[in-house]
C-alpha atoms as a PDB file:
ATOM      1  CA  UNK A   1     100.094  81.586  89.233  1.00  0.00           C
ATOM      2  CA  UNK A   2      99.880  80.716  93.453  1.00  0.00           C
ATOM      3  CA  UNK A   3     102.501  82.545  95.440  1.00  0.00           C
ATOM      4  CA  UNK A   4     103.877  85.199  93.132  1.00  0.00           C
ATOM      5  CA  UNK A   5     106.883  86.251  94.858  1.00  0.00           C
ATOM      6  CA  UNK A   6     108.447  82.382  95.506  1.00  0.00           C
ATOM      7  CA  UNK A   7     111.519  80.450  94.772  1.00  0.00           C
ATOM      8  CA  UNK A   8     111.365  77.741  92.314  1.00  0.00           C
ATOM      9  CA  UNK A   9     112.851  74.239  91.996  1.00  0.00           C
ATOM     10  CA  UNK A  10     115.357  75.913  89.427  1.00  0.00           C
ATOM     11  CA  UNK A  11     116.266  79.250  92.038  1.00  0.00           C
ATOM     12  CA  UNK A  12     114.532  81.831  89.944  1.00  0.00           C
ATOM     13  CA  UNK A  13     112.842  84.332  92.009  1.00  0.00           C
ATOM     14  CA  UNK A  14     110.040  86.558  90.698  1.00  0.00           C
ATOM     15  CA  UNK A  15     109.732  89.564  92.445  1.00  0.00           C
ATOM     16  CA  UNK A  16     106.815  91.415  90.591  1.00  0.00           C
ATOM     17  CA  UNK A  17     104.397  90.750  88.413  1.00  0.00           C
ATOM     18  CA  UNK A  18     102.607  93.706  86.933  1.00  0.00           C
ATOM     19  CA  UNK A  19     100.280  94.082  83.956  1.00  0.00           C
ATOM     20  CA  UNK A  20      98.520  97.363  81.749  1.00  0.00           C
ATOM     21  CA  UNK A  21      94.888  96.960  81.374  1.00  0.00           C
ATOM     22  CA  UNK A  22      92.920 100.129  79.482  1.00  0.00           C
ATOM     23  CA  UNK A  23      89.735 100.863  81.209  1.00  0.00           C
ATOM     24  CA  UNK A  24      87.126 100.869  78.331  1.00  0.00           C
ATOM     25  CA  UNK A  25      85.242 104.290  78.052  1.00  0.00           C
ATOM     26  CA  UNK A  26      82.127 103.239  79.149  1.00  0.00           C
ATOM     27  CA  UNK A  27      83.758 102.120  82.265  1.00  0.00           C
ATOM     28  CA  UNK A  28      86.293 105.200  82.620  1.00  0.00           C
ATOM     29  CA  UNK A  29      85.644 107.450  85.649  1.00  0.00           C
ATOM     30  CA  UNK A  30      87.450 111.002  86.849  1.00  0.00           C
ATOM     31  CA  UNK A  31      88.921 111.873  90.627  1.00  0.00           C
ATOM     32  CA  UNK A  32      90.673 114.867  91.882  1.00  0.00           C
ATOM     33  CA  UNK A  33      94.306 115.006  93.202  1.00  0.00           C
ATOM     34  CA  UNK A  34      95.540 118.547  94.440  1.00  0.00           C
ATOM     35  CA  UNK A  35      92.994 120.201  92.592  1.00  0.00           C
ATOM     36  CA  UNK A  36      93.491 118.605  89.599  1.00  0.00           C
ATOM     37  CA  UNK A  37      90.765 116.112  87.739  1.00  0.00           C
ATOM     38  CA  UNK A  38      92.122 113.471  85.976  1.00  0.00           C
ATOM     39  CA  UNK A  39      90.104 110.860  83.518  1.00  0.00           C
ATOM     40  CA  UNK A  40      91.311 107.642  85.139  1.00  0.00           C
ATOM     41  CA  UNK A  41      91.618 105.377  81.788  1.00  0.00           C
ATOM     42  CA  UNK A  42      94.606 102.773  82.740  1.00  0.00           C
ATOM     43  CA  UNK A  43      94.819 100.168  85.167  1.00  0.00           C
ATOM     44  CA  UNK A  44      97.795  98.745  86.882  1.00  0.00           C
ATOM     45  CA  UNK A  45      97.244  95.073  88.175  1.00  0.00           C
ATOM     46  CA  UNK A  46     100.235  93.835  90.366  1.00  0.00           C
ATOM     47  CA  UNK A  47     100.285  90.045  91.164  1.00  0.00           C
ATOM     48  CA  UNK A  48     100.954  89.452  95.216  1.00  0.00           C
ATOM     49  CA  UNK A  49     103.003  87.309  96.660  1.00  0.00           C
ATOM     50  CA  UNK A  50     100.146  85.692  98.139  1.00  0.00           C
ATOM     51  CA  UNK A  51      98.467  85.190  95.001  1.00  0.00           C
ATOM     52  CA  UNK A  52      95.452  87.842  95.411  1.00  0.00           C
ATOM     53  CA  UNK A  53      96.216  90.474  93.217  1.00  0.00           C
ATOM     54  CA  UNK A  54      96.308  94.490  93.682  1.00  0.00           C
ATOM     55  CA  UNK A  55      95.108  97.478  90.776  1.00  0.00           C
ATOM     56  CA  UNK A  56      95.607 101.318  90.677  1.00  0.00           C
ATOM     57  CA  UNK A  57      94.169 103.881  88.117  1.00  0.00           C
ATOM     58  CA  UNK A  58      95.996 106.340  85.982  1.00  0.00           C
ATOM     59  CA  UNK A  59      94.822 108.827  83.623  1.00  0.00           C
ATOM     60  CA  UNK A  60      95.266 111.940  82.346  1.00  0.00           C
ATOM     61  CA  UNK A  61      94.343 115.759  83.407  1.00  0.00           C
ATOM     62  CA  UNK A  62      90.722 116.592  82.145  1.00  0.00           C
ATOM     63  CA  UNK A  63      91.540 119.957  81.669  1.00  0.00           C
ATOM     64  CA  UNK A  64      95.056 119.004  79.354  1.00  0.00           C
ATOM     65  CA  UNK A  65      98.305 118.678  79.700  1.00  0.00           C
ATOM     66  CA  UNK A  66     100.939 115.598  80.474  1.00  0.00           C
ATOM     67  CA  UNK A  67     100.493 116.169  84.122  1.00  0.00           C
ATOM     68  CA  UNK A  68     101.938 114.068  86.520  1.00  0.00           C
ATOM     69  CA  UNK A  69     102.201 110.084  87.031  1.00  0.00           C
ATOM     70  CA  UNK A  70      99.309 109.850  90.110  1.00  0.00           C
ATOM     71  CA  UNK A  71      97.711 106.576  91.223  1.00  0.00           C
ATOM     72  CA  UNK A  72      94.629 106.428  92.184  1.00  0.00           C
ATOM     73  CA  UNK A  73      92.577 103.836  94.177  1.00  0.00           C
ATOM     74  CA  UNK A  74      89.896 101.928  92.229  1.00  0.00           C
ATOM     75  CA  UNK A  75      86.417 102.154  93.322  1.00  0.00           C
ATOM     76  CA  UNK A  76      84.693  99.084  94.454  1.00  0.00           C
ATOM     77  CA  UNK A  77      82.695  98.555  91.382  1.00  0.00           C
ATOM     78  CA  UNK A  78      81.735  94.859  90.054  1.00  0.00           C
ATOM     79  CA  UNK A  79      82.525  95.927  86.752  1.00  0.00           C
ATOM     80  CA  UNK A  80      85.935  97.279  87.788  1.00  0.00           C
ATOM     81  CA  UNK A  81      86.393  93.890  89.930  1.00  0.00           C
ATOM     82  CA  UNK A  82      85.779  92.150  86.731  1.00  0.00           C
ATOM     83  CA  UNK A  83      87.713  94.303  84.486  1.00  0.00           C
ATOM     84  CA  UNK A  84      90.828  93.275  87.024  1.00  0.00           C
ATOM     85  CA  UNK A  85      90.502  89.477  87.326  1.00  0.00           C
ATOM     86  CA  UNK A  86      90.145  89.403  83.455  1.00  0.00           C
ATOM     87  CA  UNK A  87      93.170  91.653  82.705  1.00  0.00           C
ATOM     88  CA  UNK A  88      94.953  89.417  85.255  1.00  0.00           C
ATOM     89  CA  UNK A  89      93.692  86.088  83.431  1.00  0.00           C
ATOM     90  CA  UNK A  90      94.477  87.435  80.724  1.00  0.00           C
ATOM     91  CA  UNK A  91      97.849  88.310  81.409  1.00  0.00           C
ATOM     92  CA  UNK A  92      98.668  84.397  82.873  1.00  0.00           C
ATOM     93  CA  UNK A  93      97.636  83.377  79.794  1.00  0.00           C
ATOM     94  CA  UNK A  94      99.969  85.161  77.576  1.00  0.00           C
ATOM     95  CA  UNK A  95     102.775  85.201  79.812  1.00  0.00           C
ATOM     96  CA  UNK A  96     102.087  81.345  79.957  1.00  0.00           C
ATOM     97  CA  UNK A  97     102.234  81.532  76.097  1.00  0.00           C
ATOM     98  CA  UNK A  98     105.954  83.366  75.899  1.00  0.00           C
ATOM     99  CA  UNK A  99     107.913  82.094  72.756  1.00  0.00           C
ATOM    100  CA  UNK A 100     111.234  83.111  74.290  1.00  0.00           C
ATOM    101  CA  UNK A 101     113.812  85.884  74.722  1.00  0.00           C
ATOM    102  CA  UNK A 102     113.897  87.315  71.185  1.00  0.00           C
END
């Protein structure tokens, strides 16, 4: 994957990179944003240009409701840093595995 945001030999440019991971329950967590609780059960996982790769949370209001589209910061959890890097691997490998513009 290296430099995610770089030219290649052919002049295609990739300017984001960004996969949908859901956070199994046992590993789901809640946080509070203007008074609101949310059950944080999505991750986000962008691809950097440097290569490193970035992740925010999104959920849904505890108490009901659509409520609206907040990110949250993911704790620094080993679990959570291995939920990320496997969602990413993941990703490369089915992105790697396209079969074409259908």
């Amino acid at each position: 994957m290296g430099d995610g945001g770089s030219a290649t030999d052919d002049g295609v440019e990739v300017t984001a990179l960004a996969v949908n991971v859901t956070i199994p329950e046992h590993l789901r967590w809640t946080d509070t944003r203007r008074g609101e609780t949310f059950l944080l059960m999505t991750l986000n996982i962008r691809l950097l240009p440097d290569g490193h790769v970035a992740a925010k949370a999104y959920g849904r209001p505890v108490a009901g409701g659509r409520g609206a589209y907040v990110s949250f910061a993911v704790p620094d959890r080993p679990e959570l840093a291995r939920l990320v890097a496997a969602g990413a691997d993941r990703a490369g490998v089915l992105w790697a595995a396209h079969r074409g513009l259908r």
